[in-house]
Protein backbone atom coordinates (compact mmCIF):
# COMPACT_ATOMS: atom_id res chain seq x y z
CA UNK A 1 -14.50 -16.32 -5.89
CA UNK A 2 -14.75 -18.55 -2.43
CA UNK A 3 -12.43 -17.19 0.19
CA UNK A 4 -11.12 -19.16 2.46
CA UNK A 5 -9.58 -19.14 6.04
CA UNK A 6 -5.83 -19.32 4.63
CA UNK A 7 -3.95 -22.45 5.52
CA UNK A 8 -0.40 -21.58 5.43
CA UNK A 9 0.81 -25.51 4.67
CA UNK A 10 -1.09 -25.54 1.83
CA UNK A 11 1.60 -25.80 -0.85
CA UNK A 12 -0.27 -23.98 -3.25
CA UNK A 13 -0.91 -21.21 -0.77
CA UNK A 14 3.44 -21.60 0.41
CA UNK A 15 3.70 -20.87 -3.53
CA UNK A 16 2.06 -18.13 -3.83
CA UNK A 17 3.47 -16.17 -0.46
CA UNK A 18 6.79 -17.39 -1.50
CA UNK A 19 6.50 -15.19 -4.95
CA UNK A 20 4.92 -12.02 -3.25
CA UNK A 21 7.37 -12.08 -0.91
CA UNK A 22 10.54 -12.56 -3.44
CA UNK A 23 8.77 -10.34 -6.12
CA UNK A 24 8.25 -7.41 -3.31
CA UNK A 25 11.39 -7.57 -1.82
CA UNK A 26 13.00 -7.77 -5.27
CA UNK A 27 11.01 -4.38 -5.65
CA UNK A 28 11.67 -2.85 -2.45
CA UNK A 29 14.67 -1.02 -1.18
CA UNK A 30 17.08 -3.03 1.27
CA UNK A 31 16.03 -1.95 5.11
CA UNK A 32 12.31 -1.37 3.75
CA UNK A 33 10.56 -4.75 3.21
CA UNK A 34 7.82 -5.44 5.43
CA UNK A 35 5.97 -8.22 4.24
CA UNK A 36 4.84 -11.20 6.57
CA UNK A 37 6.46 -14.43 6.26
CA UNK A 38 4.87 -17.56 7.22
CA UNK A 39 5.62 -17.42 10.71
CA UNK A 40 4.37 -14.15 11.01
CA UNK A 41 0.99 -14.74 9.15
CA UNK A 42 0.91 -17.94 12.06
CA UNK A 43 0.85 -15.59 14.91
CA UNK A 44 -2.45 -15.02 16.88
CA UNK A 45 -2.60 -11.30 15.73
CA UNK A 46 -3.27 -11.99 11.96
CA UNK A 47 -6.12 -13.27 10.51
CA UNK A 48 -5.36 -14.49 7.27
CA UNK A 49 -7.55 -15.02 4.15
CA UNK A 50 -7.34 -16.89 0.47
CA UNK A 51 -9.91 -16.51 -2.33
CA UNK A 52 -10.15 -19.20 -4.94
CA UNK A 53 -11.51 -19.56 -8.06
CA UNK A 54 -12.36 -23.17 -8.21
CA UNK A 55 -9.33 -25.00 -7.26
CA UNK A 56 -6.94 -21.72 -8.55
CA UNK A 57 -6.10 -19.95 -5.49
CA UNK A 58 -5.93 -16.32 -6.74
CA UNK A 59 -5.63 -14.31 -4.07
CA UNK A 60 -4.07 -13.67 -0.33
CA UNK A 61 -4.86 -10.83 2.27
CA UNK A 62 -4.50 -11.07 6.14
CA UNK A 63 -6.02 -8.22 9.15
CA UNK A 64 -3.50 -7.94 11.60
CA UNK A 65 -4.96 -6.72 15.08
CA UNK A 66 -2.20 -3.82 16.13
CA UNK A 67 -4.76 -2.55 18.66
CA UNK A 68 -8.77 -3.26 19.49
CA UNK A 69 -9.64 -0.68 17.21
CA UNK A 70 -6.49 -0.33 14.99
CA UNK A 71 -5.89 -3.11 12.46
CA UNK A 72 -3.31 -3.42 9.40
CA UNK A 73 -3.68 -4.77 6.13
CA UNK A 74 -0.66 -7.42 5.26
CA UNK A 75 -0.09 -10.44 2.13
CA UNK A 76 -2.78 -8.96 0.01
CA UNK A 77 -0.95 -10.08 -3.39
CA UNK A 78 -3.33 -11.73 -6.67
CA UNK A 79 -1.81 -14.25 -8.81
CA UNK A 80 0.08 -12.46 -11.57
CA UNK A 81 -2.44 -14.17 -14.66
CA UNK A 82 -5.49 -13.58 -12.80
CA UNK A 83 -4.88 -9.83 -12.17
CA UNK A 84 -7.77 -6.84 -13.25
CA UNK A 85 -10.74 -9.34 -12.27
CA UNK A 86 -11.68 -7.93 -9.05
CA UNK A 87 -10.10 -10.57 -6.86
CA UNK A 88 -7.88 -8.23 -5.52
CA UNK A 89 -10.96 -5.70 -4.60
CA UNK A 90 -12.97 -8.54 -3.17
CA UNK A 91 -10.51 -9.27 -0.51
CA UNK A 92 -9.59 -5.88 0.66
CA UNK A 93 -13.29 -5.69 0.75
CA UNK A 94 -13.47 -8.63 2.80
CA UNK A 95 -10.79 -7.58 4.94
CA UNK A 96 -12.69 -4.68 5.24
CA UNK A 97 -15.90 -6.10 6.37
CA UNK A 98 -13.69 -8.38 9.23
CA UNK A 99 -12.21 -5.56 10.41
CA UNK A 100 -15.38 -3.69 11.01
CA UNK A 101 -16.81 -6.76 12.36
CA UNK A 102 -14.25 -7.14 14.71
CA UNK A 103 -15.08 -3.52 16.24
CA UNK A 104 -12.02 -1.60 14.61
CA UNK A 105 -12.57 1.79 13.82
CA UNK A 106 -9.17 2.61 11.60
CA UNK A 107 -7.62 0.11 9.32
CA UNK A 108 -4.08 1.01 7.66
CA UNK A 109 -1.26 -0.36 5.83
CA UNK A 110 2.16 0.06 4.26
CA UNK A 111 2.95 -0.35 0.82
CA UNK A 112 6.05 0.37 -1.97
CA UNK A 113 6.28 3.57 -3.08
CA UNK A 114 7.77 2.66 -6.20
CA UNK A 115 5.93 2.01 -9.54
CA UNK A 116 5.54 -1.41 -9.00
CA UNK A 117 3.67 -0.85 -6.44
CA UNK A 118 1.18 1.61 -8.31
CA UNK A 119 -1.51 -1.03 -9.03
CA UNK A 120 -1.81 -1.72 -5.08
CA UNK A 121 -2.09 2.42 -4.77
CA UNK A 122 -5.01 2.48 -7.07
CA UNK A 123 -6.73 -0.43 -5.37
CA UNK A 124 -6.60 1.17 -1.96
CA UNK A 125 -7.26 4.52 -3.22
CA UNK A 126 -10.53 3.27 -5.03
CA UNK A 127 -11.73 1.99 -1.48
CA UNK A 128 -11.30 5.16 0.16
CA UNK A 129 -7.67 4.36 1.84
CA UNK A 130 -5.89 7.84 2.04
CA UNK A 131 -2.33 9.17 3.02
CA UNK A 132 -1.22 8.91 6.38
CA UNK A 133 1.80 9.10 8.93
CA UNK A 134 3.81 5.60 10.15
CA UNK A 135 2.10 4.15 12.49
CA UNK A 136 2.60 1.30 14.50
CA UNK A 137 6.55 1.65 14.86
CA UNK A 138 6.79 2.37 11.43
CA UNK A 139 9.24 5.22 10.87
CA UNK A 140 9.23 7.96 7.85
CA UNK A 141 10.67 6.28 4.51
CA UNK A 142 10.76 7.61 1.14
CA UNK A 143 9.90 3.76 0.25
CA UNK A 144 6.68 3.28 1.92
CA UNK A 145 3.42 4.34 1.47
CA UNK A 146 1.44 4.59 4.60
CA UNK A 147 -2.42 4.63 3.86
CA UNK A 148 -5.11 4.49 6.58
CA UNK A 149 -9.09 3.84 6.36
CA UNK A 150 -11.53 5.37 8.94
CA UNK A 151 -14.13 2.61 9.39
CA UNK A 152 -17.06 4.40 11.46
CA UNK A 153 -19.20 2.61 13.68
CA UNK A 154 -22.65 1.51 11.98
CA UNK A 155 -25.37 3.67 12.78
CA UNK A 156 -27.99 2.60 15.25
CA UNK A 157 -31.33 2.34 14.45
């Protein structure tokens, strides 16, 4: 998989943001959707990401800064008939990497807390992600999943 600095006019890329965005809200209690939409993935805050196999684009993710050492993880969504082939591991792992690069020492997101949303869970559980409080004017929610990452500062030599 290649991944790419997302362009957000890219129709194919429009396609695929338009279905996470429609599938998650479908899934997501009224009041409790936070996904990015195109505008927001445009601001200078977020960092945004595609991964393509070939000419399939496969995958989203985007780092947005909340702080110099506080970033969040938004639009990571893989295309529906390319799921459980690692795309989806590669970016948060690239998102990772960025975020350390970048100086941040804490990386966190929000997710569904419904069953749809269990294959996400499992993905950021596997890469060490664990439970957290809100943060970043996030309030309490019984539909949302806060998870948070502690990225330490590389060892010097």
């Amino acid at each position: 998989m290649q991944i790419r600095t997302g362009d957000t006019y890219d129709q194919r890329v429009v396609a695929l943001l338009d279905h996470h965005v429609t599938t998650a809200r479908a899934q997501t209690a009224r009041g409790s959707d936070h996904a990015l939409d195109l505008a927001g993935l445009r601001a200078p805050e977020v960092a945004f990401w595609t991964g393509w196999d070939g000419e399939t684009l496969v995958v989203t993710g985007a780092l947005k800064v909340l702080s110099a050492g506080h970033g969040e993880v938004k639009s990571m969504h893989t295309l529906q008939t390319t799921r459980r082939r690692g795309y989806g591991g590669q970016m948060l792992r690239h998102i990772i990497a960025e975020a350390r690069a970048r100086g941040m020492t804490r990386l966190s997101l929000e997710t569904g807390s419904w069953d749809y949303f269990k294959p996400a869970h499992a993905l950021y559980l596997a890469h060490g992600f664990v439970a957290c409080r809100p943060f970043e004017g996030y309030v309490e929610d019984p539909n949302s999943l806060f998870l948070t990452l502690e990225l330490p500062a590389p060892a010097h030599r």
